[in-house]
Structures are given as C-alpha cells and as structure tokens.
PDB file of N, CA and C in Angstrom:
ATOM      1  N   UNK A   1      21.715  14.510 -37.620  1.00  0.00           N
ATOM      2  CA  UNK A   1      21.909  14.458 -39.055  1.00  0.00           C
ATOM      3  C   UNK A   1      22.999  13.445 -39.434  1.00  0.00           C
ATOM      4  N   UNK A   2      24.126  13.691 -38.462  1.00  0.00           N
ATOM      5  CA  UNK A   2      25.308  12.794 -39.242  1.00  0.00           C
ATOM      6  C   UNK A   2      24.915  11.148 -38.227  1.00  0.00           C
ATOM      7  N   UNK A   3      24.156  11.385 -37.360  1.00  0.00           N
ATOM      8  CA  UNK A   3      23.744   9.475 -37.120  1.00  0.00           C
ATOM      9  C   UNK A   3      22.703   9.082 -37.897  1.00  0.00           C
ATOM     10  N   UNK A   4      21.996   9.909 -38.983  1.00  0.00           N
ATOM     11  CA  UNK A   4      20.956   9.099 -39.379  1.00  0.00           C
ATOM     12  C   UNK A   4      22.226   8.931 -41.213  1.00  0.00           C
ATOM     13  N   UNK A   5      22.895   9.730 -41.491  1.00  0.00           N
ATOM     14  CA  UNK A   5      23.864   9.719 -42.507  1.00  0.00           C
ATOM     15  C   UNK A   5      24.668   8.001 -42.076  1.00  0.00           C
ATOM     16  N   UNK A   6      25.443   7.975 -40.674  1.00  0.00           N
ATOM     17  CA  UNK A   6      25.970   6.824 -40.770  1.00  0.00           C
ATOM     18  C   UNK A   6      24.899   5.893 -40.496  1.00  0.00           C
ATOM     19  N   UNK A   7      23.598   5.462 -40.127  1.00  0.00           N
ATOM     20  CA  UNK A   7      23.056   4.467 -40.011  1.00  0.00           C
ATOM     21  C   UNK A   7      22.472   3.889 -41.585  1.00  0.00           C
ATOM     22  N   UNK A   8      22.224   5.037 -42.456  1.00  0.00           N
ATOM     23  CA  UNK A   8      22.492   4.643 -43.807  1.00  0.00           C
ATOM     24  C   UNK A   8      23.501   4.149 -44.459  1.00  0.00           C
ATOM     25  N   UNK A   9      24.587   4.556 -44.148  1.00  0.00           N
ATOM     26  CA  UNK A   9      25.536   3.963 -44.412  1.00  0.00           C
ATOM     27  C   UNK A   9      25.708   2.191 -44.231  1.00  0.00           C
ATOM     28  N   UNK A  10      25.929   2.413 -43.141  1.00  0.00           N
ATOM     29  CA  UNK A  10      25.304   0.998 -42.569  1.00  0.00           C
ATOM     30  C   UNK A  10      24.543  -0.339 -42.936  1.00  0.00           C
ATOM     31  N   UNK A  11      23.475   0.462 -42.810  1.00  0.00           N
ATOM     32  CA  UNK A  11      22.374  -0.547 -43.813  1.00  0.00           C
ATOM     33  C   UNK A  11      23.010  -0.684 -45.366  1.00  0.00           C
ATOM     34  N   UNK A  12      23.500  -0.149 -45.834  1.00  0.00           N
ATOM     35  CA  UNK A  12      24.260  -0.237 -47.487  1.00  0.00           C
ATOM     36  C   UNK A  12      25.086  -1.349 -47.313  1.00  0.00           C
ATOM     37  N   UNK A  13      26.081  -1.320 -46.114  1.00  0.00           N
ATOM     38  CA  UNK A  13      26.868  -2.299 -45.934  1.00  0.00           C
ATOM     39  C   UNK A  13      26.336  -3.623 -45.805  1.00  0.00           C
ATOM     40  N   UNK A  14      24.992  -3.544 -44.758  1.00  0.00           N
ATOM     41  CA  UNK A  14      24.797  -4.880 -44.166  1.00  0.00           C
ATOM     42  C   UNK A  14      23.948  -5.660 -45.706  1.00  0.00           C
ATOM     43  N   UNK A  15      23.015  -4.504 -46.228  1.00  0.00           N
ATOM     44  CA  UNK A  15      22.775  -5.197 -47.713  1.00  0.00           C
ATOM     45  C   UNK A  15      23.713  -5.470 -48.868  1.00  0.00           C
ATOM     46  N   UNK A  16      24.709  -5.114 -48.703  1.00  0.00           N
ATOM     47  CA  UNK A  16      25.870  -5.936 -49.590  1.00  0.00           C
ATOM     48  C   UNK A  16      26.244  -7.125 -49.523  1.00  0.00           C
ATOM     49  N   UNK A  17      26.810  -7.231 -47.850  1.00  0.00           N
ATOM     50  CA  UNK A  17      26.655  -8.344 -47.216  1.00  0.00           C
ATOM     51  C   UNK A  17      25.978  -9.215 -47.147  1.00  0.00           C
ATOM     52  N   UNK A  18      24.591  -9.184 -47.333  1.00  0.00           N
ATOM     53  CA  UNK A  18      23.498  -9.938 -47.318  1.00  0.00           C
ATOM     54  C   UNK A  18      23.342 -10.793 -48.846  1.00  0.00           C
ATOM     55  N   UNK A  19      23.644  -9.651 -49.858  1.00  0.00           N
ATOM     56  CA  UNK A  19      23.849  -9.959 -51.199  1.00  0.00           C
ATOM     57  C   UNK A  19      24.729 -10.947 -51.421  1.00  0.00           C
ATOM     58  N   UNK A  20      26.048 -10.071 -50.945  1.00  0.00           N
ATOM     59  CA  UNK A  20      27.323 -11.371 -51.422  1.00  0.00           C
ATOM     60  C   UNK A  20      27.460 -13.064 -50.870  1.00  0.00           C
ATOM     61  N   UNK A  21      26.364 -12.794 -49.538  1.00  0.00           N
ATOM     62  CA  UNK A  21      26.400 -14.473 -48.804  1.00  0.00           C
ATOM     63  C   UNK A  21      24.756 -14.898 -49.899  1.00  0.00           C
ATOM     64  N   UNK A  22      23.955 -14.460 -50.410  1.00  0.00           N
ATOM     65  CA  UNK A  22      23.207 -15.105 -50.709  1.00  0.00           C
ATOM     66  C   UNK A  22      24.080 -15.765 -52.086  1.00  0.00           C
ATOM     67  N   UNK A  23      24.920 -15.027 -52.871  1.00  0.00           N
ATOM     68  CA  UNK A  23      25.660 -15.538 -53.389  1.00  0.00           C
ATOM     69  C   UNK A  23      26.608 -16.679 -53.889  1.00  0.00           C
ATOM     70  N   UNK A  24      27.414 -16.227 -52.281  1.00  0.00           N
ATOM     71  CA  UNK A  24      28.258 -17.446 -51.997  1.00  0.00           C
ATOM     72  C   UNK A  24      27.323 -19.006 -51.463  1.00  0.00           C
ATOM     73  N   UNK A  25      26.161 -18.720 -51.036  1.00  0.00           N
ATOM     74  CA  UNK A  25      25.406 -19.894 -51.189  1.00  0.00           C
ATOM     75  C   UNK A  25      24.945 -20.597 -52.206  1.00  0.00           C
ATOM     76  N   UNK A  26      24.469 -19.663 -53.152  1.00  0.00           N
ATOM     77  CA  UNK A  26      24.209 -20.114 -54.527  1.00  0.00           C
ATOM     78  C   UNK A  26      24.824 -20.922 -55.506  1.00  0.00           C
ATOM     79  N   UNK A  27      26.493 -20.683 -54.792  1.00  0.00           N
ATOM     80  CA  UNK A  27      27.188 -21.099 -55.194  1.00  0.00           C
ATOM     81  C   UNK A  27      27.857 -22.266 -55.224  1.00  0.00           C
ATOM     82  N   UNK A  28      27.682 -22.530 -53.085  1.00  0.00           N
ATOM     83  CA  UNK A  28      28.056 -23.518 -52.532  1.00  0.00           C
ATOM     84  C   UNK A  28      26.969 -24.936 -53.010  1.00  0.00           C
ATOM     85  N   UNK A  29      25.480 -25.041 -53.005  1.00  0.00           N
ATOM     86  CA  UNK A  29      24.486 -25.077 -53.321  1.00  0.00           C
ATOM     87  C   UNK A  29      24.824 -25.955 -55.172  1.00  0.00           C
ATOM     88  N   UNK A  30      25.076 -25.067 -55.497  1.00  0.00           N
ATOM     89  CA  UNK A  30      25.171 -25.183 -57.732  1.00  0.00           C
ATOM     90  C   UNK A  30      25.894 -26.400 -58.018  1.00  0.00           C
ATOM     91  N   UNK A  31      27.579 -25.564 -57.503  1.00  0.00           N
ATOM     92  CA  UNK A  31      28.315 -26.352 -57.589  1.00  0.00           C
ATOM     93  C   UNK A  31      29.456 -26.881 -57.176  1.00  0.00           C
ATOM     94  N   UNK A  32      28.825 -27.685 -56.289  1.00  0.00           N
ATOM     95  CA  UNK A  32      29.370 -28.529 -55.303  1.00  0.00           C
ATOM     96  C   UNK A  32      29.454 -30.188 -55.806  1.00  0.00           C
ATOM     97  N   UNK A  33      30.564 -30.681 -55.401  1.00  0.00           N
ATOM     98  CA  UNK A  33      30.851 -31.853 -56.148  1.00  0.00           C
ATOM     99  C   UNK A  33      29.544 -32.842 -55.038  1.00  0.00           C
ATOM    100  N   UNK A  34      30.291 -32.860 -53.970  1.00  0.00           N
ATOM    101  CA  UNK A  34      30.076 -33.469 -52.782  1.00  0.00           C
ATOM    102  C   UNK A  34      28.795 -33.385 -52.237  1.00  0.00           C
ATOM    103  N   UNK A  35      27.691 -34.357 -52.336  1.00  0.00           N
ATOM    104  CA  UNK A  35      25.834 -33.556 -51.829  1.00  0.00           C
ATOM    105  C   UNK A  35      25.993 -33.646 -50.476  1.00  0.00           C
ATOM    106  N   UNK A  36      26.900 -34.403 -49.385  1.00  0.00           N
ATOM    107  CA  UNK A  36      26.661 -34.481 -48.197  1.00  0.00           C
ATOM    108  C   UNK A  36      27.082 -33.272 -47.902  1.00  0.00           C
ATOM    109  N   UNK A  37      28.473 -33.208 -48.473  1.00  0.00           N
ATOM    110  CA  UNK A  37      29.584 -32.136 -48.643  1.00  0.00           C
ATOM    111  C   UNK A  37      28.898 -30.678 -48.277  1.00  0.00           C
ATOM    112  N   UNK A  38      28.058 -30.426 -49.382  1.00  0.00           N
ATOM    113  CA  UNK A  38      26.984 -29.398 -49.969  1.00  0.00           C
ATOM    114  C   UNK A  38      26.655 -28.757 -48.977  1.00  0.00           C
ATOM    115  N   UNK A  39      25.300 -29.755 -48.011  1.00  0.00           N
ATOM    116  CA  UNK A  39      25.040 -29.732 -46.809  1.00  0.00           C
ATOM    117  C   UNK A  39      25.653 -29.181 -45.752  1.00  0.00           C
ATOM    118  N   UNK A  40      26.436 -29.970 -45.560  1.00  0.00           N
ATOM    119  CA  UNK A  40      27.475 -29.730 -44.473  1.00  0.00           C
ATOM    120  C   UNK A  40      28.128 -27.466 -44.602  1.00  0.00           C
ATOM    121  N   UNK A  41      28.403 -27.634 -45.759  1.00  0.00           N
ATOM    122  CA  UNK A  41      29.524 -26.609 -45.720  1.00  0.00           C
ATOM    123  C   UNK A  41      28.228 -25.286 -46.060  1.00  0.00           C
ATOM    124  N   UNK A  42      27.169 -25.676 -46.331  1.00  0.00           N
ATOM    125  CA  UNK A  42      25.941 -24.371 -46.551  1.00  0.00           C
ATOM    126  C   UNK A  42      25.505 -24.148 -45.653  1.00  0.00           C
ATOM    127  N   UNK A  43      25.594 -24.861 -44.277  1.00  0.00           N
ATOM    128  CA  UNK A  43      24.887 -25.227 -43.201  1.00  0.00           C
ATOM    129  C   UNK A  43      25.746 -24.140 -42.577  1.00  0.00           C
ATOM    130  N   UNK A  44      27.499 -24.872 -42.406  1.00  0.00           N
ATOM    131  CA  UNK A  44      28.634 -24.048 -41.841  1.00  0.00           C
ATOM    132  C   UNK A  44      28.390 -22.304 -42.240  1.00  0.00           C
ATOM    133  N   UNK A  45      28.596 -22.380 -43.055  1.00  0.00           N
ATOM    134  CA  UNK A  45      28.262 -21.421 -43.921  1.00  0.00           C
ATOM    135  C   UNK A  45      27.052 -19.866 -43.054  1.00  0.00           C
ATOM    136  N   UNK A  46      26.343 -21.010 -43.454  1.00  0.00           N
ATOM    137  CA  UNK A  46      24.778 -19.745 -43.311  1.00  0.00           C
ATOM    138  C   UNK A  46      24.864 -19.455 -41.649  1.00  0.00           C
ATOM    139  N   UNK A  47      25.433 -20.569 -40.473  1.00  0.00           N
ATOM    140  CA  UNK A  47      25.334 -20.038 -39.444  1.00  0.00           C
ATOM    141  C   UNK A  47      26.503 -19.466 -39.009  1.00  0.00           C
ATOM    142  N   UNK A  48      27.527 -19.398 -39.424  1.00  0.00           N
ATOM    143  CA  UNK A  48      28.874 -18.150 -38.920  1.00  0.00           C
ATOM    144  C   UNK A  48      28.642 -17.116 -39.476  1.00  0.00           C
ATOM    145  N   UNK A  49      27.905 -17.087 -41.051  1.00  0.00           N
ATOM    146  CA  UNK A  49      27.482 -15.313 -41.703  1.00  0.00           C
ATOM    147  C   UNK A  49      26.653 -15.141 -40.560  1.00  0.00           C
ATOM    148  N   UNK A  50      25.683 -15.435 -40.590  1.00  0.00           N
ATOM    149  CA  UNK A  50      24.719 -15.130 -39.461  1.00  0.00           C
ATOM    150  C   UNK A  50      24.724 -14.704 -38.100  1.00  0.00           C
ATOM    151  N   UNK A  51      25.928 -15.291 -36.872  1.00  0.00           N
ATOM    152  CA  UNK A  51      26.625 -15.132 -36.393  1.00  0.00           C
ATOM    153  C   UNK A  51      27.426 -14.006 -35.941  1.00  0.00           C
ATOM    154  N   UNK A  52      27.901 -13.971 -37.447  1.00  0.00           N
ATOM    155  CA  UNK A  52      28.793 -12.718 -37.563  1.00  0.00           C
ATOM    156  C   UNK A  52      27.834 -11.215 -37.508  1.00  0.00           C
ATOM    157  N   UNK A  53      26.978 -11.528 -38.332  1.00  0.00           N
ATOM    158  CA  UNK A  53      25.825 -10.264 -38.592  1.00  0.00           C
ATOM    159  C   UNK A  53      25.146  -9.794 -36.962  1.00  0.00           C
ATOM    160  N   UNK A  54      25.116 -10.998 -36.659  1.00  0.00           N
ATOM    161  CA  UNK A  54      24.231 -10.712 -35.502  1.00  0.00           C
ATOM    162  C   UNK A  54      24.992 -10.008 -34.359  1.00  0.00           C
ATOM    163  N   UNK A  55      26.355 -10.104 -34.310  1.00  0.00           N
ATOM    164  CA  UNK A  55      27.245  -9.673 -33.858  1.00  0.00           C
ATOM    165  C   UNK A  55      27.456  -8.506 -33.356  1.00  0.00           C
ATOM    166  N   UNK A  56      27.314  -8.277 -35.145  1.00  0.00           N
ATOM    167  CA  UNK A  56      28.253  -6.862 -35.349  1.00  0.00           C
ATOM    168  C   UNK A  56      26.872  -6.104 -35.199  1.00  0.00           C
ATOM    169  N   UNK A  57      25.706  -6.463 -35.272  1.00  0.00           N
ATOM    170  CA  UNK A  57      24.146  -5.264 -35.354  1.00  0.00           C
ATOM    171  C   UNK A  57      24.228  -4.881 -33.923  1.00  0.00           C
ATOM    172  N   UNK A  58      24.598  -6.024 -33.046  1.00  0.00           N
ATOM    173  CA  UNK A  58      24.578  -5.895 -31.827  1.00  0.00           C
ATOM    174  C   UNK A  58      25.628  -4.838 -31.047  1.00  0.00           C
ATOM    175  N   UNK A  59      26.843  -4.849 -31.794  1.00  0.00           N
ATOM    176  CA  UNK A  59      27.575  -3.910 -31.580  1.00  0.00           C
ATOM    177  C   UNK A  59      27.582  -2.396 -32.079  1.00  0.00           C
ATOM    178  N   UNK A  60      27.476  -2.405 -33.057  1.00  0.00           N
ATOM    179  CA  UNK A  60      26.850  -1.348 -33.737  1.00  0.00           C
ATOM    180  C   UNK A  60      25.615  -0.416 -33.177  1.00  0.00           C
ATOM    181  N   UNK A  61      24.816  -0.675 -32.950  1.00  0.00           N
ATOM    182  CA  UNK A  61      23.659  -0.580 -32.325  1.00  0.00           C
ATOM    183  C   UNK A  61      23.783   0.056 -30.331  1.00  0.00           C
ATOM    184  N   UNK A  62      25.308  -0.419 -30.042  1.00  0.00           N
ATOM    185  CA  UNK A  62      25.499  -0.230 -28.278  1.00  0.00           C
ATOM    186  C   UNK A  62      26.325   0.948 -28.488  1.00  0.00           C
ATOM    187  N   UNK A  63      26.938   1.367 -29.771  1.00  0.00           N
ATOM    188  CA  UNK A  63      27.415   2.438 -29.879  1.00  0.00           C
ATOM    189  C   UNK A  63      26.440   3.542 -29.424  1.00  0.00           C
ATOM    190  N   UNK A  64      26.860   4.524 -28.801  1.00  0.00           N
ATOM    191  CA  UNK A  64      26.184   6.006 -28.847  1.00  0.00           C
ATOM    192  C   UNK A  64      27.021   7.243 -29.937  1.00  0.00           C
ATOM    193  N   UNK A  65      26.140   6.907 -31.015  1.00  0.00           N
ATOM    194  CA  UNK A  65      26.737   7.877 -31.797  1.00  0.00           C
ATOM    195  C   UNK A  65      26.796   9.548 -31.739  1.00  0.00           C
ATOM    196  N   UNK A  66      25.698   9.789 -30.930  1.00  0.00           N
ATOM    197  CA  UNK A  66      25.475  11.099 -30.809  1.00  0.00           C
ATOM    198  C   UNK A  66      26.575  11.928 -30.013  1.00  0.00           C
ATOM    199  N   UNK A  67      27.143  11.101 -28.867  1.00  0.00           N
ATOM    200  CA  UNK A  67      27.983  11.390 -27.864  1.00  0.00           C
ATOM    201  C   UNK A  67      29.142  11.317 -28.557  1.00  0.00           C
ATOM    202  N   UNK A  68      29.380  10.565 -29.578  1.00  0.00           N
ATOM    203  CA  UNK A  68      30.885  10.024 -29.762  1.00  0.00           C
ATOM    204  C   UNK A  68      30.727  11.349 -31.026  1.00  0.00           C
ATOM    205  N   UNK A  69      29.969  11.586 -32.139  1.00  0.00           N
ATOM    206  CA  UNK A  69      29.860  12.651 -32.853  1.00  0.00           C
ATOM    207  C   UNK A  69      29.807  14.095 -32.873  1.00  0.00           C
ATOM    208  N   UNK A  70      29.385  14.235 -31.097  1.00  0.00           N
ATOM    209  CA  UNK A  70      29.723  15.742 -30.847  1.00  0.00           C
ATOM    210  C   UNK A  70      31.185  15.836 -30.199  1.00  0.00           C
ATOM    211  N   UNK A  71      31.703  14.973 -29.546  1.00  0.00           N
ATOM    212  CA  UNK A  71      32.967  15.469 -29.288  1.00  0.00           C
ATOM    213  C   UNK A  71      33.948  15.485 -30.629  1.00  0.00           C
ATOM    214  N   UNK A  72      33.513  15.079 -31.589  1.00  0.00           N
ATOM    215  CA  UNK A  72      34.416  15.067 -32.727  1.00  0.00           C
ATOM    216  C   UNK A  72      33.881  16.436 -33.627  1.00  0.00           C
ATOM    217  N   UNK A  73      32.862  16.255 -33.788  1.00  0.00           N
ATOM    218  CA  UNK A  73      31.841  17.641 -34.532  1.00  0.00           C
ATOM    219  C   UNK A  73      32.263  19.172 -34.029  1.00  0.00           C
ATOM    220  N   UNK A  74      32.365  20.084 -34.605  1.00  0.00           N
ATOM    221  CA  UNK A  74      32.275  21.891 -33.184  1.00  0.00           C
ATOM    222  C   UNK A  74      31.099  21.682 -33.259  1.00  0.00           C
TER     223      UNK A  74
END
C-alpha cells in the first residue's frame, strides 16, 4: 500500500519536472537573443535534464521499498 502511495508520489514529481523543463525550453527557444546561442544552450539544456531524469528513475527504481518500509512500518 505505502509503495504504490510513494510511487505515486513520484510520478507527480517526475511530471512537474517534466512540465517545468518543457518550460524552461520554451523559454530558452522564445527568447533568446543569440540563434546559435539558442541552439547551443537548448541542446545543453535538454541533455543534462535528461541525464539527470534518467538517473534518478534509475535510482529510484534499485531502491527496495518494501524492505526498507517494513523495518520502519510495525
């Protein structure tokens, strides 16, 4: 019950996340002085979020929550 509670959780987070970089692209993208500039820093950009995400799913995911939730749970 409480790993399918935090894996919701979770997913809330990673779609925020997902939200706020489509964002910050939109942004980088709009208005940006610089078009090479643009490029360059949306590019930077989209592959360290990405990076990062892929990361942390990966870590997240090697957790055993069940084990780590009953010694904390009675």
């Amino acid at each position: 019950m409480f790993t399918i509670l935090i894996l919701v959780l979770y997913f809330i987070i990673i779609a925020i996340y997902s939200l706020i970089s489509f964002f910050i692209v939109y942004h980088l993208v709009s208005y940006s002085i610089n078009p090479e500039l643009k490029i360059v820093m949306t590019a930077l950009f989209v592959i360290v979020s990405a990076g990062l995400l892929f990361s942390n799913l990966i870590l997240f995911f090697s957790i055993d929550w069940n084990g780590m939730l009953s010694k904390i749970i009675f």
